[in-house]
Protein backbone atom coordinates (compact mmCIF):
# COMPACT_ATOMS: atom_id res chain seq x y z
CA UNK A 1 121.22 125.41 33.20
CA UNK A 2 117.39 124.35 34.25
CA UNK A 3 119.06 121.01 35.04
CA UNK A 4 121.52 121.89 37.77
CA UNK A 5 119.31 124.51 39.12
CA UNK A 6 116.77 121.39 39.73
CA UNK A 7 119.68 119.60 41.07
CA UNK A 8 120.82 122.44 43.52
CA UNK A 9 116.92 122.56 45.00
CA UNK A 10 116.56 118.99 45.80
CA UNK A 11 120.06 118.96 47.63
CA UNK A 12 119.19 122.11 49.60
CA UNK A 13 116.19 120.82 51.18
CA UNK A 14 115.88 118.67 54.42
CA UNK A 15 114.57 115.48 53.63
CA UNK A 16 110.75 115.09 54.25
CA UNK A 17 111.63 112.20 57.41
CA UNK A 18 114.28 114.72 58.94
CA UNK A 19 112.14 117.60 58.61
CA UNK A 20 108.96 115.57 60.11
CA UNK A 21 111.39 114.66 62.78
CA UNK A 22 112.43 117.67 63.59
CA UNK A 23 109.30 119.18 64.04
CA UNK A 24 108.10 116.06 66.58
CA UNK A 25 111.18 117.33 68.40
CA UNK A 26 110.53 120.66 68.66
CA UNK A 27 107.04 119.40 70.33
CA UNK A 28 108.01 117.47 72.87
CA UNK A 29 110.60 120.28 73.48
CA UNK A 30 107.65 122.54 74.00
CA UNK A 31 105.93 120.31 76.60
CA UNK A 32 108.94 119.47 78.35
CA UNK A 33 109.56 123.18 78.67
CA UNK A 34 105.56 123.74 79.92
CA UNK A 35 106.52 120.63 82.75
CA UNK A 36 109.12 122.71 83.98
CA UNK A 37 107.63 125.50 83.39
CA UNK A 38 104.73 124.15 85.73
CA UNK A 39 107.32 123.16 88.43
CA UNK A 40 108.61 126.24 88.43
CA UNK A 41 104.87 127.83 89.21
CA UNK A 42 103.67 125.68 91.48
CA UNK A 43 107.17 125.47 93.44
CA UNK A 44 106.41 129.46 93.84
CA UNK A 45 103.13 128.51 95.36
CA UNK A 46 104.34 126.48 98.23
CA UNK A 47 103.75 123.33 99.84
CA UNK A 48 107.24 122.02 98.11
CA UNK A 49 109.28 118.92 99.33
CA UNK A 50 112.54 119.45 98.61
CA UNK A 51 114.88 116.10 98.47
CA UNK A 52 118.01 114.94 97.50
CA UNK A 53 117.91 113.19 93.69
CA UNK A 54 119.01 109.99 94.32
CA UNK A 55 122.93 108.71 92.90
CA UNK A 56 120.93 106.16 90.63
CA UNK A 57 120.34 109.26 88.22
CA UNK A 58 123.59 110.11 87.87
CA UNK A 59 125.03 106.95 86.87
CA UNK A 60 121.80 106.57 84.09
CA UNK A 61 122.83 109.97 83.26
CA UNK A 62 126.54 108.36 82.40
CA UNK A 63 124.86 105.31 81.08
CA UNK A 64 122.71 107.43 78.19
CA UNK A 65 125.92 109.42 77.21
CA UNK A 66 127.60 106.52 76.92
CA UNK A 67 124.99 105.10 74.45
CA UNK A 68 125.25 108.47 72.17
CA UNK A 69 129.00 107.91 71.82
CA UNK A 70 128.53 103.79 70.89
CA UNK A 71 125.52 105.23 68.07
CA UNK A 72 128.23 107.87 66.57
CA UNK A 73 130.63 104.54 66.90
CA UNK A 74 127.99 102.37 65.02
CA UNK A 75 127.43 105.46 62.35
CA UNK A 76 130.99 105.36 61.78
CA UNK A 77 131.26 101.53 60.92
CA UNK A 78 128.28 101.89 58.84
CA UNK A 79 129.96 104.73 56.69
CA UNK A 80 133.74 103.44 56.96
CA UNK A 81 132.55 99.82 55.78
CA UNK A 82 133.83 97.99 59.24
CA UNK A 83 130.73 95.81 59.58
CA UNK A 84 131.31 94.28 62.91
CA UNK A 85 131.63 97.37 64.60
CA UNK A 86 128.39 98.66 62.89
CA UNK A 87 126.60 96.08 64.23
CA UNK A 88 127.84 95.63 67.58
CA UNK A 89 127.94 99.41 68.45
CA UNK A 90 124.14 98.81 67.65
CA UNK A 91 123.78 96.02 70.07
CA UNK A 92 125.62 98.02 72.66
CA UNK A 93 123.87 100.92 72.25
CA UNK A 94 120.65 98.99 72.41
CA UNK A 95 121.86 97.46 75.59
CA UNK A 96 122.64 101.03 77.09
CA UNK A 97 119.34 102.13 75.75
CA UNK A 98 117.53 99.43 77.97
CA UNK A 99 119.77 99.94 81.17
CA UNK A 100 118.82 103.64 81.14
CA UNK A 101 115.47 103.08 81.20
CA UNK A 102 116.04 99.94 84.10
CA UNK A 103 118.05 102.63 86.19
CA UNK A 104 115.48 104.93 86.12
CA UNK A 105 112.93 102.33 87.30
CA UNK A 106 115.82 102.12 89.97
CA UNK A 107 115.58 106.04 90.87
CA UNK A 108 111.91 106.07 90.94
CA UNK A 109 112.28 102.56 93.86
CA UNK A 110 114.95 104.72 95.65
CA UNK A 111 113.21 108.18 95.79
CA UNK A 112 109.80 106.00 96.84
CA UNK A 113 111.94 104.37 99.51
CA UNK A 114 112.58 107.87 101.03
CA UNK A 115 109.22 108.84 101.43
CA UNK A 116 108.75 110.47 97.75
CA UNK A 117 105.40 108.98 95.81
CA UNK A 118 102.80 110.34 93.58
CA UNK A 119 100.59 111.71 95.95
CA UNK A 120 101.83 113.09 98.91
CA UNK A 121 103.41 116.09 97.70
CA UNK A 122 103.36 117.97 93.93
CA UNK A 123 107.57 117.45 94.01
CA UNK A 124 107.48 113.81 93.72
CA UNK A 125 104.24 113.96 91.02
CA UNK A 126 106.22 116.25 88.86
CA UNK A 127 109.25 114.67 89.14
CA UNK A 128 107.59 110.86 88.85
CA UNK A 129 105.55 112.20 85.60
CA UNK A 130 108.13 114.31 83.95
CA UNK A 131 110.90 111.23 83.75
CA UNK A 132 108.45 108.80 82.96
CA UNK A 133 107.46 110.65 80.05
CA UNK A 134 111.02 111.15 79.24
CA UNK A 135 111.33 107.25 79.88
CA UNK A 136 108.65 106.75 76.97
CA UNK A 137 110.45 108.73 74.76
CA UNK A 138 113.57 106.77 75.39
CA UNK A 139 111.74 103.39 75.10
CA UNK A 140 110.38 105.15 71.70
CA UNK A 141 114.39 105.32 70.68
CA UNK A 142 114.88 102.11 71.82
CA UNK A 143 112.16 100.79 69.14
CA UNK A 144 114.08 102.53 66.47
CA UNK A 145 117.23 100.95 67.87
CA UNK A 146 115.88 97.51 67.36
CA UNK A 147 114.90 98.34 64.19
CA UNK A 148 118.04 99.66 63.06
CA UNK A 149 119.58 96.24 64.58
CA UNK A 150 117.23 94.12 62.63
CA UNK A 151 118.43 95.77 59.35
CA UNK A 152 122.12 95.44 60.25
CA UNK A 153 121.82 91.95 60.94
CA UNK A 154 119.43 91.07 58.03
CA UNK A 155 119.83 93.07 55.09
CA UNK A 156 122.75 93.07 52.74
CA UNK A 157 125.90 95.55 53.91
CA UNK A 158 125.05 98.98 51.89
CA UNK A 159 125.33 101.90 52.13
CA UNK A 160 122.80 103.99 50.32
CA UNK A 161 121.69 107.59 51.08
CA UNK A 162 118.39 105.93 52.06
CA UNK A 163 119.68 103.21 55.14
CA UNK A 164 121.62 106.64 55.91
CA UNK A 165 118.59 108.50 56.30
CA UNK A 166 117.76 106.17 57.84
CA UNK A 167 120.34 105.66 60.76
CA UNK A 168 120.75 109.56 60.49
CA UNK A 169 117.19 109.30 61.68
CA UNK A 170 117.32 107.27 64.51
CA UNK A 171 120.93 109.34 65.86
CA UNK A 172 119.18 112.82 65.81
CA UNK A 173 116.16 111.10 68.04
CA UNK A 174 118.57 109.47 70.59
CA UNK A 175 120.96 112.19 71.09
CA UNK A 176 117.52 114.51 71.29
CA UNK A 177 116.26 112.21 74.18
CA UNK A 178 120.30 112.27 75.59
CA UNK A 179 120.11 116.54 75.40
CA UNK A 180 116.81 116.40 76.98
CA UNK A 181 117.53 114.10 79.73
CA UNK A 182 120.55 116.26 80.47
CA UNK A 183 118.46 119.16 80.49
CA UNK A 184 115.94 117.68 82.71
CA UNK A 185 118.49 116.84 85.07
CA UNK A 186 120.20 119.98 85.31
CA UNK A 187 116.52 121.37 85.98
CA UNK A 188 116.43 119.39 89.03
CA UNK A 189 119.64 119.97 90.33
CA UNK A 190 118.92 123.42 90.30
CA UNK A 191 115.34 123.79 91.47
C-alpha cells in the first residue's frame, strides 16, 4: 500500500526542469507586463509618436506560428517513431526560428527608415527595447532548438521519458516566446 502511494507522489509532481521552467516564464511574463505597463504610463504623459507598425511584423508574426506548428510536427515524429520527420520538423523549425528573428531585424530597418529610432521619441525606445528583448528570448529558443537538433541527429532513436522531458522542454519555451510575441503585438496594434 506504502508502495503505490510512493508511486502516485512521484507521478503527481511536475518535474523539477518543467517546474524551473515555468517559473523563468512566469518572470519574463512579469517584465513584459511592467514594459507595457510602462508604455501605457508614459503614453498618458504625452509627447507620443504614433506610427503605423510596419507589414514586416506581420509576416514574422506568420513566420513564428508557423514554427510552433513544425515543433508539435517534430514532437509527433519523435513519439510516433517516424524519424525523418522528427528530424526535419527540427531543422525547419530551426530555420523559422532564425527567419523570425532576421524579419524583425527587417521591422526595426523599416520603422528606422520612417523616421522611428531610439532617441527621438519614447514610442520608438519602447518599441525598439521591448522586441529586442523579445528577440533574445527567441534567439534563447533557438539555442535549445539546436540543441535538440544535435541530439536528433547524433544520438541513437529513443524515446525515453527523459529526451521527452527534454523536447517537452524546449516546446513549452517556444510556444511561450510564440504567445508572447502575439501578445506583444496585439499590444501595439491597440495602443
Amino acid at each position: 500500500m506504502e508502495n503505490n502511494t510512493a508511486i502516485q507522489n512521484t507521478r503527481n509532481r511536475i518535474h523539477p526542469q518543467k517546474f524551473a521552467l515555468w517559473l523563468g516564464m512566469a518572470s519574463m511574463t512579469m517584465m513584459f507586463i511592467g514594459f507595457t505597463s510602462a508604455v501605457i504610463v508614459k503614453k498618458a504623459g504625452g509627447n507620443w509618436l504614433d506610427f503605423k507598425l510596419p507589414s514586416i511584423f506581420f509576416i514574422s508574426t506568420i513566420t513564428i506560428l508557423l514554427s510552433s506548428i513544425t515543433l508539435e510536427a517534430a514532437y509527433r515524429g519523435f513519439i510516433n517513431g517516424k524519424k525523418a520527420m522528427y528530424k526535419w520538423m527540427l531543422v525547419v523549425t530551426f530555420i523559422l526560428g532564425i527567419s523570425f528573428v532576421a524579419l524583425q531585424v527587417n521591422g526595426w530597418n523599416a520603422l528606422f527608415s520612417i523616421g522611428v529610432d531610439l532617441k527621438g521619441n519614447p514610442a520608438g525606445s519602447f518599441l525598439y527595447l521591448i522586441t529586442g528583448v523579445h528577440a533574445a528570448h527567441v534567439l534563447g529558443g533557438i539555442a535549445a532548438l539546436f540543441v535538440a537538433i544535435f541530439h536528433a541527429f547524433t544520438l541513437k532513436y529513443k524515446v525515453t521519458e527523459r529526451r521527452k522531458n527534454r523536447f517537452q522542454l524546449v516546446i513549452h519555451y517556444w510556444h511561450f516566446v510564440d504567445i508572447l510575441w502575439i501578445y506583444l503585438l496585439i499590444f501595439f496594434l491597440l495602443k
